[in-house]
Protein backbone atom coordinates (compact mmCIF):
# COMPACT_ATOMS: atom_id res chain seq x y z
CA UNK A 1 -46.56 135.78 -166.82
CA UNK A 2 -44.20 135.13 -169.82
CA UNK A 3 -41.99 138.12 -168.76
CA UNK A 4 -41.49 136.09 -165.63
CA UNK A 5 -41.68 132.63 -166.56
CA UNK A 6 -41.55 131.40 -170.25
CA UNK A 7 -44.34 129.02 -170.29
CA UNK A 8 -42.83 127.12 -173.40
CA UNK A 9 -39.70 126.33 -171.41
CA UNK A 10 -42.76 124.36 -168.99
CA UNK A 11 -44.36 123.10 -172.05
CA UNK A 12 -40.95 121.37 -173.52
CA UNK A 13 -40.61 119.98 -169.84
CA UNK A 14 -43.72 118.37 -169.69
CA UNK A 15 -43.29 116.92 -173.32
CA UNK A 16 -40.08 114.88 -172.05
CA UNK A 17 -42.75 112.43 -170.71
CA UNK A 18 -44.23 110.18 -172.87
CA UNK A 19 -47.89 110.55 -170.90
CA UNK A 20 -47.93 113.89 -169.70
CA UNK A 21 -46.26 113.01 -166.27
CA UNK A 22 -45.17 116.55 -164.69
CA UNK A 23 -42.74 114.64 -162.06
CA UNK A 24 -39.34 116.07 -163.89
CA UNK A 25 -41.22 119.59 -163.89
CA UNK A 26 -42.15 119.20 -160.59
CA UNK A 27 -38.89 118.08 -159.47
CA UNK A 28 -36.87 120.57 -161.18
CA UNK A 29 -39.46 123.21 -159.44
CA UNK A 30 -38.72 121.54 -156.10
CA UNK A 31 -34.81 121.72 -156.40
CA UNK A 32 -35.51 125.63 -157.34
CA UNK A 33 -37.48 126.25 -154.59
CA UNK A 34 -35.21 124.84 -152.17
CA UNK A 35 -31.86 125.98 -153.37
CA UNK A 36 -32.71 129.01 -155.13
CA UNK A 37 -32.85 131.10 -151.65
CA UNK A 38 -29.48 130.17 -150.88
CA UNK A 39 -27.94 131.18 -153.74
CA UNK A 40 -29.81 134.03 -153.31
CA UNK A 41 -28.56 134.72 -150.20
CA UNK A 42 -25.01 134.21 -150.78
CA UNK A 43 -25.43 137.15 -153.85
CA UNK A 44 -26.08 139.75 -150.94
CA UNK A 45 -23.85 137.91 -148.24
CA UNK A 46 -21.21 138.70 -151.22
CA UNK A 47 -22.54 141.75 -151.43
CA UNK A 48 -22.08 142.88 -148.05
CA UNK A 49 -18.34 141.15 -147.79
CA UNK A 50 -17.58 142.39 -150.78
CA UNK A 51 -16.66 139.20 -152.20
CA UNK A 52 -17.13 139.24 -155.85
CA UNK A 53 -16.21 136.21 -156.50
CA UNK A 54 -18.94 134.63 -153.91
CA UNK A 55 -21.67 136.72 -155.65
CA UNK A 56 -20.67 135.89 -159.19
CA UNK A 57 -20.55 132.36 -158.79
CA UNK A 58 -23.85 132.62 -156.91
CA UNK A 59 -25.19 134.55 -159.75
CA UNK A 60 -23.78 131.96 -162.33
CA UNK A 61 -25.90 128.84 -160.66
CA UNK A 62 -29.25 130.81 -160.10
CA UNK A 63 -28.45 131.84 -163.66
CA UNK A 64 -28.32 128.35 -164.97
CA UNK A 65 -31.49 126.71 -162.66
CA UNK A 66 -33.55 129.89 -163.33
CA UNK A 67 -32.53 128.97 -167.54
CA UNK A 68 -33.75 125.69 -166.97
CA UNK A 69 -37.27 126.39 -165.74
CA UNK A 70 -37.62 129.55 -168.27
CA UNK A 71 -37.39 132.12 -165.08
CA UNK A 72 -35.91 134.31 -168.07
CA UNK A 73 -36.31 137.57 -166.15
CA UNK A 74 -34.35 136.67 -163.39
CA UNK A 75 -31.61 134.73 -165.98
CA UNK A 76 -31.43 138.10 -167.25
CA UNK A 77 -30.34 139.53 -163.94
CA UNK A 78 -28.38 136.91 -162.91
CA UNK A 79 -26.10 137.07 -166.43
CA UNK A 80 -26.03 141.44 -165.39
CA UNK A 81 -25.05 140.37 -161.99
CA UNK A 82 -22.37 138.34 -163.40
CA UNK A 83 -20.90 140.91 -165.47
CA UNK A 84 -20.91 143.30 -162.17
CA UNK A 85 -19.35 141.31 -160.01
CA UNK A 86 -16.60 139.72 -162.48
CA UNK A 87 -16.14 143.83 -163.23
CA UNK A 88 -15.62 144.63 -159.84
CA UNK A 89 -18.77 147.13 -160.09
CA UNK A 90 -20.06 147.82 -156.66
CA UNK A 91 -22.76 150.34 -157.33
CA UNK A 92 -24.21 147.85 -160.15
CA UNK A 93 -23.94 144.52 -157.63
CA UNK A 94 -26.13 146.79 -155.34
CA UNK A 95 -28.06 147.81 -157.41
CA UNK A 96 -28.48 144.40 -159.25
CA UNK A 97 -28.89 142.54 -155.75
CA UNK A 98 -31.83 144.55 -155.24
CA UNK A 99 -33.47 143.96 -158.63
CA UNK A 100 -32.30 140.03 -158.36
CA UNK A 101 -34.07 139.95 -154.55
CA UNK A 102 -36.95 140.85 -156.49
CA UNK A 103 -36.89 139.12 -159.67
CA UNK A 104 -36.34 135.75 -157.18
CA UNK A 105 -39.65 136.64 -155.63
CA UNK A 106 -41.73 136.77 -158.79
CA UNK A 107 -40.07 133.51 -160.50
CA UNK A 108 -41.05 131.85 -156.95
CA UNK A 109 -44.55 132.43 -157.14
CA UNK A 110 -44.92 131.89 -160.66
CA UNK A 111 -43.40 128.71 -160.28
CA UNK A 112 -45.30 128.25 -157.07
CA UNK A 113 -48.75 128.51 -159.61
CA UNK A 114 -47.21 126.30 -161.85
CA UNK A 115 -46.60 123.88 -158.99
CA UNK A 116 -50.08 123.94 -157.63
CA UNK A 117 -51.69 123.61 -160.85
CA UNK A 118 -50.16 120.07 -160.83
CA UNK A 119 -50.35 119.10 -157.23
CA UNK A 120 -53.79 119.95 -156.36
């Protein structure tokens, strides 16, 4: 799973609480989860416009929320998809859109685990 989710990015979370509490992990999963298909969507809604600007500022803030949870395989792609779309390369967006569709899917359910291990 550490290709997909750095579980010492999860660890230094958790150590912010004095006791152990996982309530700013689990929050910070929670914002992910809701958000991160949105900016997802507005990548390919760029995409398909071809509005660069659209998909490289939706790459910059899944960029920075995947960072912050230690989703470092989809910051990866989202820092490539920057670089495509501020370069104007169509043929990379696509096929960068495709990867960062997929990328989105694995840090979901990793973080999904993550979230269940606390919540159940």
């Amino acid at each position: 799973m550490d290709q997909i989710l750095d579980m010492s990015v999860v660890e230094e979370l958790l150590s912010f609480s004095d006791d152990g509490d996982p309530e700013l992990l689990l929050d910070l999963i929670r914002m992910f989860l809701d958000d991160g298909p949105t900016k997802v969507r507005a990548v390919t809604e760029g995409l398909i416009a071809g509005d660069f600007d659209k998909m490289e500022r939706a790459a910059h803030s899944l960029k920075g929320s995947s960072g912050n949870l230690g989703a470092r395989l989809l910051q990866e792609t989202c820092e490539s998809m920057q670089v495509a779309a501020r370069k104007h390369e169509l043929q990379e967006s696509r096929r960068l859109a495709a990867e960062l569709v997929a990328n989105y899917a694995r840090a979901e359910q990793a973080l999904r685990e993550v979230q269940g291990s606390y919540t159940s």
